[in-house]
N, C-alpha and C. Protein backbone atom coordinates (compact mmCIF):
# COMPACT_ATOMS: atom_id res chain seq x y z
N UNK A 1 10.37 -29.19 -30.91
CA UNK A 1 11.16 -30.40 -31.00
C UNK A 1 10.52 -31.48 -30.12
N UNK A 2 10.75 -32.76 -30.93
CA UNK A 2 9.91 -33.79 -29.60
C UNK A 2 10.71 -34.14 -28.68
N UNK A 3 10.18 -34.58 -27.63
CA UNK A 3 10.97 -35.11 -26.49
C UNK A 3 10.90 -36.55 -27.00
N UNK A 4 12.05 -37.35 -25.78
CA UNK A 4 12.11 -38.38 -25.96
C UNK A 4 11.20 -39.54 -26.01
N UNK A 5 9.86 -38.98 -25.35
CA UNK A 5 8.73 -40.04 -25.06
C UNK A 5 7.67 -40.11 -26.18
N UNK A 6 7.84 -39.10 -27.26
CA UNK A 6 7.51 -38.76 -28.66
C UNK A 6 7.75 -39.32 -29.51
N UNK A 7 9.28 -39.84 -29.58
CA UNK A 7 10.11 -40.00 -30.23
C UNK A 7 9.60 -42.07 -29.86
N UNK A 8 9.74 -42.40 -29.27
CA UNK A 8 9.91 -43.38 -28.49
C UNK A 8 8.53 -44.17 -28.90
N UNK A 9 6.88 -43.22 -28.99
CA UNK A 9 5.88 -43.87 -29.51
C UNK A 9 5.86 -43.65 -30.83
N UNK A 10 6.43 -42.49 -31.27
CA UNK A 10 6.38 -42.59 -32.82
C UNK A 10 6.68 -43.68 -33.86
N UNK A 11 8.19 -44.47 -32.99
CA UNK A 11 8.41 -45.76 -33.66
C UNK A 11 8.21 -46.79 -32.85
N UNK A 12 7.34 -47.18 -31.94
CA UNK A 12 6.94 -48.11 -31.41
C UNK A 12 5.77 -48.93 -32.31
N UNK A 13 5.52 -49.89 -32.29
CA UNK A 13 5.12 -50.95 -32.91
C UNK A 13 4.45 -51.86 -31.94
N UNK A 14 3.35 -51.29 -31.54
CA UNK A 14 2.35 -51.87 -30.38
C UNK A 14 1.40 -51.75 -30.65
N UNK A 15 0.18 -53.04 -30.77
CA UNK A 15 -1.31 -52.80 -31.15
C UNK A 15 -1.94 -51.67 -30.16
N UNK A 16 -1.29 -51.18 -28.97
CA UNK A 16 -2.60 -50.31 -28.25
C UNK A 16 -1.82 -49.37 -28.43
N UNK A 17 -1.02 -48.28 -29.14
CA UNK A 17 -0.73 -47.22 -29.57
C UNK A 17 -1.77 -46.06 -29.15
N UNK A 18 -3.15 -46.01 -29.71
CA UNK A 18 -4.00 -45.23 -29.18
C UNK A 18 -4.34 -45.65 -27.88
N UNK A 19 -4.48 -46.32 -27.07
CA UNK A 19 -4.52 -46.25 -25.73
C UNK A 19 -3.15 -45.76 -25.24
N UNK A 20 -2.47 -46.23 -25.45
CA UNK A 20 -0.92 -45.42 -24.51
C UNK A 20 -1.16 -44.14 -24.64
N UNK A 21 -1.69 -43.20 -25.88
CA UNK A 21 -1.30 -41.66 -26.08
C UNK A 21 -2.40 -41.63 -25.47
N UNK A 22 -3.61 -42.16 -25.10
CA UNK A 22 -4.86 -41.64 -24.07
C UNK A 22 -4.25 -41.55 -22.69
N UNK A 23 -3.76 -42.94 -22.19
CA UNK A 23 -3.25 -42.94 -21.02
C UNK A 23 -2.54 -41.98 -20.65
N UNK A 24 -1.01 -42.03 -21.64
CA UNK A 24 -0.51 -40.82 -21.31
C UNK A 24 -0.89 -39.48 -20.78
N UNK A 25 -1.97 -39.26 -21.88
CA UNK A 25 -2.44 -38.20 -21.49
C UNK A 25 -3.25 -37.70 -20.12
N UNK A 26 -3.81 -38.92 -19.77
CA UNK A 26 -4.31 -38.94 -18.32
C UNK A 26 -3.65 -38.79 -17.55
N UNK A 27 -2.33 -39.36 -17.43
CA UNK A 27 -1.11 -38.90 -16.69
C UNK A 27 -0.41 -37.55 -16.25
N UNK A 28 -0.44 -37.38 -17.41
CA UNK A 28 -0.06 -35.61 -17.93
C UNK A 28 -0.83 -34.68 -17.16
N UNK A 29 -2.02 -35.08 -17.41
CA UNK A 29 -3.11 -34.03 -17.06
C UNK A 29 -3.54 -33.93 -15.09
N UNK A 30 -2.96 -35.10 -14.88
CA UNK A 30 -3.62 -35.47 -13.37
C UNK A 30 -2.74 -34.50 -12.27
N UNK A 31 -1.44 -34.04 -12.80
CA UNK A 31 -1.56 -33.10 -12.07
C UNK A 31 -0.04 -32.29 -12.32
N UNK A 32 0.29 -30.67 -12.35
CA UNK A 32 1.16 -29.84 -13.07
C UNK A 32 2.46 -30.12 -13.15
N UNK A 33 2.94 -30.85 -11.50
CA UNK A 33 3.92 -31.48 -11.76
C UNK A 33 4.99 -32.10 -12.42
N UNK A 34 3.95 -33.15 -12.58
CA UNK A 34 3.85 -34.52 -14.04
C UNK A 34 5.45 -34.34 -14.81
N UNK A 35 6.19 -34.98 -15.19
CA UNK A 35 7.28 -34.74 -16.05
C UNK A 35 7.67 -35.88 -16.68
N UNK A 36 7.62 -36.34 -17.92
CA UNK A 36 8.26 -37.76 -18.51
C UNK A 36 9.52 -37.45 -19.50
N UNK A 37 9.82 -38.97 -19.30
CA UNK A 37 10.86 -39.41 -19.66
C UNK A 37 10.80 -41.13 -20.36
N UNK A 38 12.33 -41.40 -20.78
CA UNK A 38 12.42 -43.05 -21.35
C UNK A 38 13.43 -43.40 -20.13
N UNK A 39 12.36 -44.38 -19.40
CA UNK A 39 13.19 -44.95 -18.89
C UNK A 39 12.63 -46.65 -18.95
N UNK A 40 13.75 -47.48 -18.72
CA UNK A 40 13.91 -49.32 -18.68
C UNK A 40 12.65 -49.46 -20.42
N UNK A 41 13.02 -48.64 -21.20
CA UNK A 41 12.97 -48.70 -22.41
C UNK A 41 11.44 -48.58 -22.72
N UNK A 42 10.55 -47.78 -21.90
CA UNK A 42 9.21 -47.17 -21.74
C UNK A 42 8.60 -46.01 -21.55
N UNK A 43 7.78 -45.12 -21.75
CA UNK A 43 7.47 -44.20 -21.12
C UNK A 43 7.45 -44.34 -19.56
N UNK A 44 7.96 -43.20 -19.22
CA UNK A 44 7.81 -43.36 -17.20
C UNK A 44 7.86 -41.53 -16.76
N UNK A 45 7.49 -41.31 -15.80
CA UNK A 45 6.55 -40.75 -15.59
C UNK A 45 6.78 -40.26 -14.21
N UNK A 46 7.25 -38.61 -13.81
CA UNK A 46 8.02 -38.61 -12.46
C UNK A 46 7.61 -37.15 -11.87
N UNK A 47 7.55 -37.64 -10.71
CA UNK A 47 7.74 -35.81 -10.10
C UNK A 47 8.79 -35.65 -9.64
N UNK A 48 8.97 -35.96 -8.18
CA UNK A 48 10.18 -35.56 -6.90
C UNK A 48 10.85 -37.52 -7.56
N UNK A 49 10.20 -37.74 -8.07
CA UNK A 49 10.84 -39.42 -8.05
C UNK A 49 10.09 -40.05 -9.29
N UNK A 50 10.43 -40.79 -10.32
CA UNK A 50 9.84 -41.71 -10.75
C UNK A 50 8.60 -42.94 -10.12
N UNK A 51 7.37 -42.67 -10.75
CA UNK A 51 6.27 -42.90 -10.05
C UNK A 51 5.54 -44.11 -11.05
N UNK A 52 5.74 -44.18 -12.38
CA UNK A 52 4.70 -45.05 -12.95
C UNK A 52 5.57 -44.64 -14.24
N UNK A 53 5.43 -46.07 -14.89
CA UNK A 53 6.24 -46.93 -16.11
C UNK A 53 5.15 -47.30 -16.90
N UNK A 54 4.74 -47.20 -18.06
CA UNK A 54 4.36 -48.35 -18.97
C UNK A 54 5.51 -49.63 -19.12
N UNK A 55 4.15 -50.97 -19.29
CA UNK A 55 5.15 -52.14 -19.32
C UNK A 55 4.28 -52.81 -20.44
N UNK A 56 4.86 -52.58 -21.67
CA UNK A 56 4.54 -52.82 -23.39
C UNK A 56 4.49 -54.06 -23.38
N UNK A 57 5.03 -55.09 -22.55
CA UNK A 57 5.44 -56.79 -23.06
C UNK A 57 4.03 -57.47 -22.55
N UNK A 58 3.23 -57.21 -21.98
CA UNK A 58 2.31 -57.51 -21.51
C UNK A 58 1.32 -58.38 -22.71
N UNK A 59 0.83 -59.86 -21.95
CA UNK A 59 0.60 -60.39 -23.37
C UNK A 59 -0.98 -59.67 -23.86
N UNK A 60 -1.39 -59.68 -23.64
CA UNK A 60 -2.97 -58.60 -24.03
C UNK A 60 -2.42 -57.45 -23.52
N UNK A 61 -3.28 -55.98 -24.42
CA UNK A 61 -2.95 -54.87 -23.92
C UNK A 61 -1.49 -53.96 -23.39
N UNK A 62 -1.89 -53.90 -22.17
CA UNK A 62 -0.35 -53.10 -21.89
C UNK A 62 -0.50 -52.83 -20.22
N UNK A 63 0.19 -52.36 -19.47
CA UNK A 63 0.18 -52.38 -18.03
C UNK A 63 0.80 -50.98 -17.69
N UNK A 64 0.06 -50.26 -16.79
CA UNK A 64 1.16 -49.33 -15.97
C UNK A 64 1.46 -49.67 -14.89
N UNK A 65 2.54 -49.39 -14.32
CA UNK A 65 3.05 -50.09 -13.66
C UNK A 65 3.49 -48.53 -12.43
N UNK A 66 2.80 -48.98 -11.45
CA UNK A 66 3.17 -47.89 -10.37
C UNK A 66 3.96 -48.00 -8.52
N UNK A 67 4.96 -47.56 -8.95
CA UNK A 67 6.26 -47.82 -7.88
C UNK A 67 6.38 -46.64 -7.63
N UNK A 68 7.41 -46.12 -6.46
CA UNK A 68 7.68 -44.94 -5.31
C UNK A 68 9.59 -45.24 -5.70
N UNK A 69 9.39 -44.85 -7.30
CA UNK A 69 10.59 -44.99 -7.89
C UNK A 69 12.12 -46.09 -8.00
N UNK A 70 13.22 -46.00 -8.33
CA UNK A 70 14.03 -47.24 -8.32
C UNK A 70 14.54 -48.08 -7.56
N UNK A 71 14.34 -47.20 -6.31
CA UNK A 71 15.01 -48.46 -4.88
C UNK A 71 13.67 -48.99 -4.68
N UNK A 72 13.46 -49.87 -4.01
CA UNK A 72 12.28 -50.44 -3.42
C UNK A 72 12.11 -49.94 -1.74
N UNK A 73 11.00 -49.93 -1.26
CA UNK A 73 11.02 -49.19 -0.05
C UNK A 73 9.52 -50.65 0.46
N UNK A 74 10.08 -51.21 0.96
CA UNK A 74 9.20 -52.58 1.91
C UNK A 74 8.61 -51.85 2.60
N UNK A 75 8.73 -50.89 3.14
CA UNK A 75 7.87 -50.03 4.76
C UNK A 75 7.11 -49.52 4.38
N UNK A 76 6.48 -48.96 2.53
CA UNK A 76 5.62 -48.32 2.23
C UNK A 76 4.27 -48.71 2.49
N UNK A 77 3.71 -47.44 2.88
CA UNK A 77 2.55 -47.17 3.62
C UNK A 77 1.47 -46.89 1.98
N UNK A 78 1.45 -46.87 0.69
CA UNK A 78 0.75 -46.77 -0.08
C UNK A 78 -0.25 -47.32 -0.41
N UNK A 79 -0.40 -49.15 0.22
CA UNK A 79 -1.24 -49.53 -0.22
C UNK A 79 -2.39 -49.23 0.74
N UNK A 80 -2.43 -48.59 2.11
CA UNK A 80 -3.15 -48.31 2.65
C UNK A 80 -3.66 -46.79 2.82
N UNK A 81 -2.78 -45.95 1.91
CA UNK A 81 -3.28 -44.54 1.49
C UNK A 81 -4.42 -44.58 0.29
N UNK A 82 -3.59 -44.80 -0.48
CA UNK A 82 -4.31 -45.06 -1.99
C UNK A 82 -5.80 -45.43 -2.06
N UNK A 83 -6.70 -44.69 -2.67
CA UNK A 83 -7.98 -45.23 -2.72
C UNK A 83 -8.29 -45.83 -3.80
N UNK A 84 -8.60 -47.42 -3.49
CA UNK A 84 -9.05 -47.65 -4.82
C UNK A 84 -10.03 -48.69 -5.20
N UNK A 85 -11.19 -47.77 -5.20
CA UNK A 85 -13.25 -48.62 -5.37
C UNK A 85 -13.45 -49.28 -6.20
N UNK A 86 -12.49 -49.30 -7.45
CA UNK A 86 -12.70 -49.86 -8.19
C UNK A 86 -11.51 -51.27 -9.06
N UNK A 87 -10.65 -51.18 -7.83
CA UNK A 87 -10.16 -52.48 -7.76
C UNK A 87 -9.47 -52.87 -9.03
N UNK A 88 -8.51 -51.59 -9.63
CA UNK A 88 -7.70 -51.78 -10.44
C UNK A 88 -6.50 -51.95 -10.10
N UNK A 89 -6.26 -51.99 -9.19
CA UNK A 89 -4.49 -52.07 -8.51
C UNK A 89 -4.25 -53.46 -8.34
N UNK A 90 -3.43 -54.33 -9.04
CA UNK A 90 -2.91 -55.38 -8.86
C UNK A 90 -1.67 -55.42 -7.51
N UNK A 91 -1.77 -55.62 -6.62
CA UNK A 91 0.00 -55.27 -6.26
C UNK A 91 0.57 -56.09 -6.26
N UNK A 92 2.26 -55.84 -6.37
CA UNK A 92 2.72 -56.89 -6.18
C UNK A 92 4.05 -56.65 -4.96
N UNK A 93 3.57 -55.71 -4.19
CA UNK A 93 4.65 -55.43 -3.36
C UNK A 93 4.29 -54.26 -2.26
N UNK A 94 4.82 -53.86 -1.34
CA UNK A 94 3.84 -53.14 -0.75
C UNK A 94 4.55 -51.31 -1.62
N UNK A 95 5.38 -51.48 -2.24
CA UNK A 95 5.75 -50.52 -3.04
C UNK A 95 5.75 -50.40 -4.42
N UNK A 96 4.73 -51.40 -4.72
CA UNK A 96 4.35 -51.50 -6.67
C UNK A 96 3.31 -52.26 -6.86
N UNK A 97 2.48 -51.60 -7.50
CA UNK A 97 1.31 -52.39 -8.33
C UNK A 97 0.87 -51.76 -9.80
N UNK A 98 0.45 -52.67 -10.00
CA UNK A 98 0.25 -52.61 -11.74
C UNK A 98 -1.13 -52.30 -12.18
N UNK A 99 -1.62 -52.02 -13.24
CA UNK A 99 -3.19 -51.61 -13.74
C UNK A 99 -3.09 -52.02 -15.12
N UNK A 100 -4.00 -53.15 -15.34
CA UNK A 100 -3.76 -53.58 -16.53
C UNK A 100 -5.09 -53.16 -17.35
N UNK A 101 -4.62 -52.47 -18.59
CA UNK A 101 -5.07 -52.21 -19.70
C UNK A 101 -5.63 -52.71 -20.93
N UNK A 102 -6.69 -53.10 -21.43
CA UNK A 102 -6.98 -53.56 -22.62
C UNK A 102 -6.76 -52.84 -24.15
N UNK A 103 -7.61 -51.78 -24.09
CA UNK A 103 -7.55 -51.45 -25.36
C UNK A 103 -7.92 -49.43 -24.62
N UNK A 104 -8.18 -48.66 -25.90
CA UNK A 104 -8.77 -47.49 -26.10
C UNK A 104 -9.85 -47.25 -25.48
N UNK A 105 -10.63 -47.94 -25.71
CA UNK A 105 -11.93 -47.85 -24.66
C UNK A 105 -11.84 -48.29 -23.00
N UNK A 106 -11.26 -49.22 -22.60
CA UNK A 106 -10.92 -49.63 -21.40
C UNK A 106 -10.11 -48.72 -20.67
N UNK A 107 -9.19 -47.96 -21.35
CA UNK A 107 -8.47 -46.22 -20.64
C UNK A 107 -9.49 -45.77 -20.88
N UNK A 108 -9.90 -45.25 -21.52
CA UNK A 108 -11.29 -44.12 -21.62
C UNK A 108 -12.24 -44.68 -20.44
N UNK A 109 -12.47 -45.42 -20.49
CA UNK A 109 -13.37 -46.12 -18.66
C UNK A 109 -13.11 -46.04 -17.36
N UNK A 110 -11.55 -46.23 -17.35
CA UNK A 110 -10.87 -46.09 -16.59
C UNK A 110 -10.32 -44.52 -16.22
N UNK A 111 -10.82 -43.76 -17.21
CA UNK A 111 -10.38 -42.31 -16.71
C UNK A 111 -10.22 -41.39 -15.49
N UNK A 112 -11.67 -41.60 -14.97
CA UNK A 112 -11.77 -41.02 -13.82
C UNK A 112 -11.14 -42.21 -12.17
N UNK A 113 -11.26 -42.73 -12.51
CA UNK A 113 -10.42 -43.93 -11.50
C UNK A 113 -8.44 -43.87 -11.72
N UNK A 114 -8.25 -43.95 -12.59
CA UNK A 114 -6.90 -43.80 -12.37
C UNK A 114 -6.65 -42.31 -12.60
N UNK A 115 -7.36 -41.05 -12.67
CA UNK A 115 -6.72 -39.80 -12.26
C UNK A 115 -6.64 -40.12 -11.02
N UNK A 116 -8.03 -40.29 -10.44
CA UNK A 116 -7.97 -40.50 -8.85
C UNK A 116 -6.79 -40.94 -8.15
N UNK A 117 -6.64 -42.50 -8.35
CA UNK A 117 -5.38 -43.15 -7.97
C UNK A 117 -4.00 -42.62 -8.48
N UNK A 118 -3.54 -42.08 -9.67
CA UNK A 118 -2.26 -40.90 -9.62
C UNK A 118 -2.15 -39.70 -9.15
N UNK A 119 -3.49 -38.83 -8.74
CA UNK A 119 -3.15 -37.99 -7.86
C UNK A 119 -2.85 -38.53 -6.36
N UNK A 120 -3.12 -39.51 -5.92
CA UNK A 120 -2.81 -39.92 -4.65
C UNK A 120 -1.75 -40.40 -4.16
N UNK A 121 -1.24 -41.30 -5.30
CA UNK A 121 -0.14 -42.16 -5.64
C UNK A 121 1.10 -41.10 -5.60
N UNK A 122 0.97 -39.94 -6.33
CA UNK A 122 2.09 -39.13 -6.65
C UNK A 122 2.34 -38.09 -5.49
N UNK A 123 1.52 -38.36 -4.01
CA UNK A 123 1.53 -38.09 -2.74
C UNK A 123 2.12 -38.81 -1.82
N UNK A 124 2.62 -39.85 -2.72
CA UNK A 124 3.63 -40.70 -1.85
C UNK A 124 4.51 -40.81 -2.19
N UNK A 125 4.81 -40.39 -2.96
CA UNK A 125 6.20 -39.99 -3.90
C UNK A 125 7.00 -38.74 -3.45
N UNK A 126 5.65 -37.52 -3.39
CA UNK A 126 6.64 -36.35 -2.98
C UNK A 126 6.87 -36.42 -1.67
């Protein structure tokens, strides 16, 4: 039976369709934990806490969007854990930043850089 996040791209109606099910899958895979769900009407993406959202409205592409779940926490220490060489982390808070996405190939590039940054990320979560 599918889960809800199945269900959710099956009738979605978004030019990067094949990038989300790549992404996803990068997600999935980065580490055993991993557990999704629909949440604020997106795939999102949780261990001990909700950790990273797709954000579909984005005018090119698509965005994930990575927070230390629904309250906001100002004191977070993430942006100075997190490694990141290749300067995909937009932030916009010291408890959320975003990674913006183009197409299929641009996740596929991005592969080994954002496992990196969600295994680390999801260390500040638990």
């Amino acid at each position: 039976m599918p889960n809800e996040v199945d269900v959710l791209l099956a009738t979605l109606d978004h030019p990067q369709h094949d990038a989300m099910h790549a992404l996803r899958r990068i997600i999935l895979q980065a580490d055993p934990r991993i557990g999704e769900s629909v949440k604020w009407n997106a795939p999102s993406f949780h261990t001990a806490e909700h950790f990273a959202t797709f954000h579909l409205r984005a005018k090119t592409g698509f965005q994930l969007v990575l927070h230390l779940g629904a309250k906001g926490r100002p004191d977070a220490t993430v942006r100075a854990t997190v490694p990141d060489p290749h300067r995909l982390l937009q932030w916009k808070s010291a408890d959320r930043a975003t990674i913006a996405l183009r197409d299929l190939a641009d996740v596929d590039a991005k592969r080994d850089a954002l496992t990196q940054i969600l295994r680390h990320w999801i260390e500040e979560v638990n």
